[in-house]
C-alpha atoms as a PDB file:
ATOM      1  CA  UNK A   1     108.668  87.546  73.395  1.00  0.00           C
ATOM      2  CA  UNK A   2     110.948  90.387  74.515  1.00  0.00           C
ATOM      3  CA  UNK A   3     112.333  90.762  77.872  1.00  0.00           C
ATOM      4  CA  UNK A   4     110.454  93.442  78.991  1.00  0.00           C
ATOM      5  CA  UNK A   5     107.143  91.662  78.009  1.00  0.00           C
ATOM      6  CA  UNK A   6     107.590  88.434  79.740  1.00  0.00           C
ATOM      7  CA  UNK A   7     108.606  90.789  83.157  1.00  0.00           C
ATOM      8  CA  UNK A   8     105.622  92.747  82.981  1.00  0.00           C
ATOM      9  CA  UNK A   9     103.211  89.163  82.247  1.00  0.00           C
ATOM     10  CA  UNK A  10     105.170  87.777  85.128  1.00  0.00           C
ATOM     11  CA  UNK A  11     104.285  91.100  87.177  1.00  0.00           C
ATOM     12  CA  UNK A  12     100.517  91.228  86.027  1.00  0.00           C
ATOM     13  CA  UNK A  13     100.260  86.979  87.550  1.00  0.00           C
ATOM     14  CA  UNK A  14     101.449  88.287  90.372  1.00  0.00           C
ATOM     15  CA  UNK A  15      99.075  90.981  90.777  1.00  0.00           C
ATOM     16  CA  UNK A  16      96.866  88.675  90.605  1.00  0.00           C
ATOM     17  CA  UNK A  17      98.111  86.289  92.398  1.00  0.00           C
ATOM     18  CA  UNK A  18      98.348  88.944  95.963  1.00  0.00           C
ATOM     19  CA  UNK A  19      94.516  90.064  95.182  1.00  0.00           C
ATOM     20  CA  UNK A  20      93.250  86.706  95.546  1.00  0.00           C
ATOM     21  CA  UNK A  21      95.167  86.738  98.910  1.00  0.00           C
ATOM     22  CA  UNK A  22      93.537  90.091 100.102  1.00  0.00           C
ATOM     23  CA  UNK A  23      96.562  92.299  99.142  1.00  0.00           C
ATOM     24  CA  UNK A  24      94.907  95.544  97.528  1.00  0.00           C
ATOM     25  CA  UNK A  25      97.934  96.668  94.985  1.00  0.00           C
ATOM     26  CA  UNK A  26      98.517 100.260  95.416  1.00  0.00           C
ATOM     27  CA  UNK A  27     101.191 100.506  92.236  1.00  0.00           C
ATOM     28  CA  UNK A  28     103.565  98.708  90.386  1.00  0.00           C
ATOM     29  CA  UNK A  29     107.006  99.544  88.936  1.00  0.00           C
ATOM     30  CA  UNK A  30     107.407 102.562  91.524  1.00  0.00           C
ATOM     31  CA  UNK A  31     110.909 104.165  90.762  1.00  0.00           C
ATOM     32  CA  UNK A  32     112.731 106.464  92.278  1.00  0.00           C
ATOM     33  CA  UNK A  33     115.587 107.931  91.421  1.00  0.00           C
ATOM     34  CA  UNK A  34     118.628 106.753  92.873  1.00  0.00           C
ATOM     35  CA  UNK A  35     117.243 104.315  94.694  1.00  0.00           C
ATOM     36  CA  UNK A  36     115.396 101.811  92.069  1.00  0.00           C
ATOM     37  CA  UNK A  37     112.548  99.991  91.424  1.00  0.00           C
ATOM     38  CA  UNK A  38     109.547  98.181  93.163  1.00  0.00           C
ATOM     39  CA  UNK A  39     107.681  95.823  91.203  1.00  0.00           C
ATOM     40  CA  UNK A  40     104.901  95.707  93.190  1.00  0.00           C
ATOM     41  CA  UNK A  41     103.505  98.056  96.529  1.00  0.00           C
ATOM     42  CA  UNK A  42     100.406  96.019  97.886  1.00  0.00           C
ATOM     43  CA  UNK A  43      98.805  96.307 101.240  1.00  0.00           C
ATOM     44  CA  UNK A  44      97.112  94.063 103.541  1.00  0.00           C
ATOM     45  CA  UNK A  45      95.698  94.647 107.288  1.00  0.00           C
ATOM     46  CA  UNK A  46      97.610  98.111 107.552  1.00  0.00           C
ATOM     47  CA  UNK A  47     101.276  96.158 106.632  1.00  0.00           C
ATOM     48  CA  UNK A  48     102.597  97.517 103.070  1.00  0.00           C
ATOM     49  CA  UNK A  49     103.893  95.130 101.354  1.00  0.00           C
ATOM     50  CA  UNK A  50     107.100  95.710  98.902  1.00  0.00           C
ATOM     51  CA  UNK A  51     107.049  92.744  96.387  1.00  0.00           C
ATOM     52  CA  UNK A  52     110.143  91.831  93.784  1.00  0.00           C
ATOM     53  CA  UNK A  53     108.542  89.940  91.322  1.00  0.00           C
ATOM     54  CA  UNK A  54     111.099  87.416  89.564  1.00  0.00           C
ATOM     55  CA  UNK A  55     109.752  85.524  86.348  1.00  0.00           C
ATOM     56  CA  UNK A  56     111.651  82.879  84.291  1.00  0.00           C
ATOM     57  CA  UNK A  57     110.657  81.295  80.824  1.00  0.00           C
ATOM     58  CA  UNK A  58     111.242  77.895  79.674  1.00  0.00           C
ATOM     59  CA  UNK A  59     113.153  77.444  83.112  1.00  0.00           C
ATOM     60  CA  UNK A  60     114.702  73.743  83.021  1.00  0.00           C
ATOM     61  CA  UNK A  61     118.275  73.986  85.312  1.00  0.00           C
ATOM     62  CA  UNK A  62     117.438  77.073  87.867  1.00  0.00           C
ATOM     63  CA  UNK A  63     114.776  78.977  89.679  1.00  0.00           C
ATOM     64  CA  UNK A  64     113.884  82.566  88.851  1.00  0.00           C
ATOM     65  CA  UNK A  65     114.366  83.214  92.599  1.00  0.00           C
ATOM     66  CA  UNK A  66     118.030  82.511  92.366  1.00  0.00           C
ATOM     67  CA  UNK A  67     117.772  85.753  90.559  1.00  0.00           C
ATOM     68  CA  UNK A  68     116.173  87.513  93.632  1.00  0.00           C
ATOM     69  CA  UNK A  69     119.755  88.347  95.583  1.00  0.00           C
ATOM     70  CA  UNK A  70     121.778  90.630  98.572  1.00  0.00           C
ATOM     71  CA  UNK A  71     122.099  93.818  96.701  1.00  0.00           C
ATOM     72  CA  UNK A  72     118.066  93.676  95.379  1.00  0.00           C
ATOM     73  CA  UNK A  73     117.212  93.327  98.906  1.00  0.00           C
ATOM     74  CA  UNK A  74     118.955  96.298 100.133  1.00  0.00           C
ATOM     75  CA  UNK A  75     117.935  97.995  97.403  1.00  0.00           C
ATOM     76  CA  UNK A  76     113.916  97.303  98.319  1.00  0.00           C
ATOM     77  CA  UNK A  77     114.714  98.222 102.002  1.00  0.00           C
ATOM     78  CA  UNK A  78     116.120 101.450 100.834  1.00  0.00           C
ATOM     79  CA  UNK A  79     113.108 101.962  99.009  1.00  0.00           C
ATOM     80  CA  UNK A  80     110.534 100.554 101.672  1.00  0.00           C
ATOM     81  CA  UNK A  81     111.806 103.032 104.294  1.00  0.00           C
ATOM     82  CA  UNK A  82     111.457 105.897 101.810  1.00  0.00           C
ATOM     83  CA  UNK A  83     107.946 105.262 100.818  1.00  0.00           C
ATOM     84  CA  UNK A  84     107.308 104.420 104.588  1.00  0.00           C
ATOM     85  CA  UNK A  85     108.070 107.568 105.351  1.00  0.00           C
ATOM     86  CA  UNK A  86     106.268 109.150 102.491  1.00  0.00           C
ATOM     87  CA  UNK A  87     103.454 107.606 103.198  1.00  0.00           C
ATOM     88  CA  UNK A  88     103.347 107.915 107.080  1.00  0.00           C
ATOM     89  CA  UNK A  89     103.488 103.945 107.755  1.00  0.00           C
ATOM     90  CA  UNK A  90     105.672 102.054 110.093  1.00  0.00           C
ATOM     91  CA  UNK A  91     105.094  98.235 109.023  1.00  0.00           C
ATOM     92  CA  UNK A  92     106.062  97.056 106.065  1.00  0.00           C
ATOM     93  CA  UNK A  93     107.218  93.113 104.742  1.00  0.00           C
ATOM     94  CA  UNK A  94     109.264  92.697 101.964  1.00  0.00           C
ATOM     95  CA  UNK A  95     108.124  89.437  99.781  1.00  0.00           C
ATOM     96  CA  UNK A  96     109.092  87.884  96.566  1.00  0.00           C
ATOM     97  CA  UNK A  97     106.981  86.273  94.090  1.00  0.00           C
ATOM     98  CA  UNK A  98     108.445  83.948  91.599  1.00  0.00           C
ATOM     99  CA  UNK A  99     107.227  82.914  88.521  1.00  0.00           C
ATOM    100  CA  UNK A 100     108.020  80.456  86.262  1.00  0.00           C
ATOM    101  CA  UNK A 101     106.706  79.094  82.780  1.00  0.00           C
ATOM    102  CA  UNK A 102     107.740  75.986  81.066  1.00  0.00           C
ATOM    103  CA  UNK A 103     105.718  73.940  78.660  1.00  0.00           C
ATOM    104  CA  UNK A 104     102.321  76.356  79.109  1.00  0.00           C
ATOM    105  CA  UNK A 105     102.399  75.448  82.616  1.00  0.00           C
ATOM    106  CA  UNK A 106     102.661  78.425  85.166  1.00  0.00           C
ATOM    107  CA  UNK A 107     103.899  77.919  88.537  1.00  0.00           C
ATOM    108  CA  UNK A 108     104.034  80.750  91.336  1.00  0.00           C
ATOM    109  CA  UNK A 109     106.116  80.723  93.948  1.00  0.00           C
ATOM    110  CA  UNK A 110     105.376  83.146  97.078  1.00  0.00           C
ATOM    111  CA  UNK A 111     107.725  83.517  99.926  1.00  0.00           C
ATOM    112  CA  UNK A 112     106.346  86.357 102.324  1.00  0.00           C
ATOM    113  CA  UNK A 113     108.417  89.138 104.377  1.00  0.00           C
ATOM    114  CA  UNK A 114     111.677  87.342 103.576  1.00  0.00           C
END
């Protein structure tokens, strides 16, 4: 399975995975240019939520959140305040979701406003 594949199946669980929660997703893969990419914009009691989603196949020495580091988190603040702005909202978490597969089993890991 190609690259780009497995990021957006890893994406799509974690869709999933936020409505189940009470997130209502309001887009995925935003871009803008310049300033990147947000896998997921969800929102929950008023609080946008800016999500990297991280996804790892056939993981067996690391986690996919090792993947998840300094420079993506600036980058998703950069982007958080922008489409905070756009969007005329003050309170917004940033959160990672990480998935991994290995041996059909799916595990999903969710750390909130890290």
């Amino acid at each position: 399975m190609k690259t780009i594949l497995k990021g957006r199946l890893g994406e799509k669980i974690a869709q999933k995975f936020l409505e189940k929660r009470g997130y209502k997703v309001l887009g995925r893969n935003l871009k803008l240019k310049n300033l990147g990419e947000v896998d997921i914009l969800a929102e929950k009691n008023g609080v946008l939520n800016f999500v990297e989603v991280k996804s790892l196949f056939n993981q067996n020495y690391f986690l996919p959140e090792f993947k998840f580091n300094k420079q993506k988190r600036q980058k998703i603040e950069r982007l958080a305040r922008f489409f905070c702005l756009k969007l005329n909202k003050e309170n917004y978490i940033i959160s990672l979701v990480a998935v991994s597969f290995n041996r059909n089993k799916i595990k999903i890991r969710y750390y909130e406003n890290i």
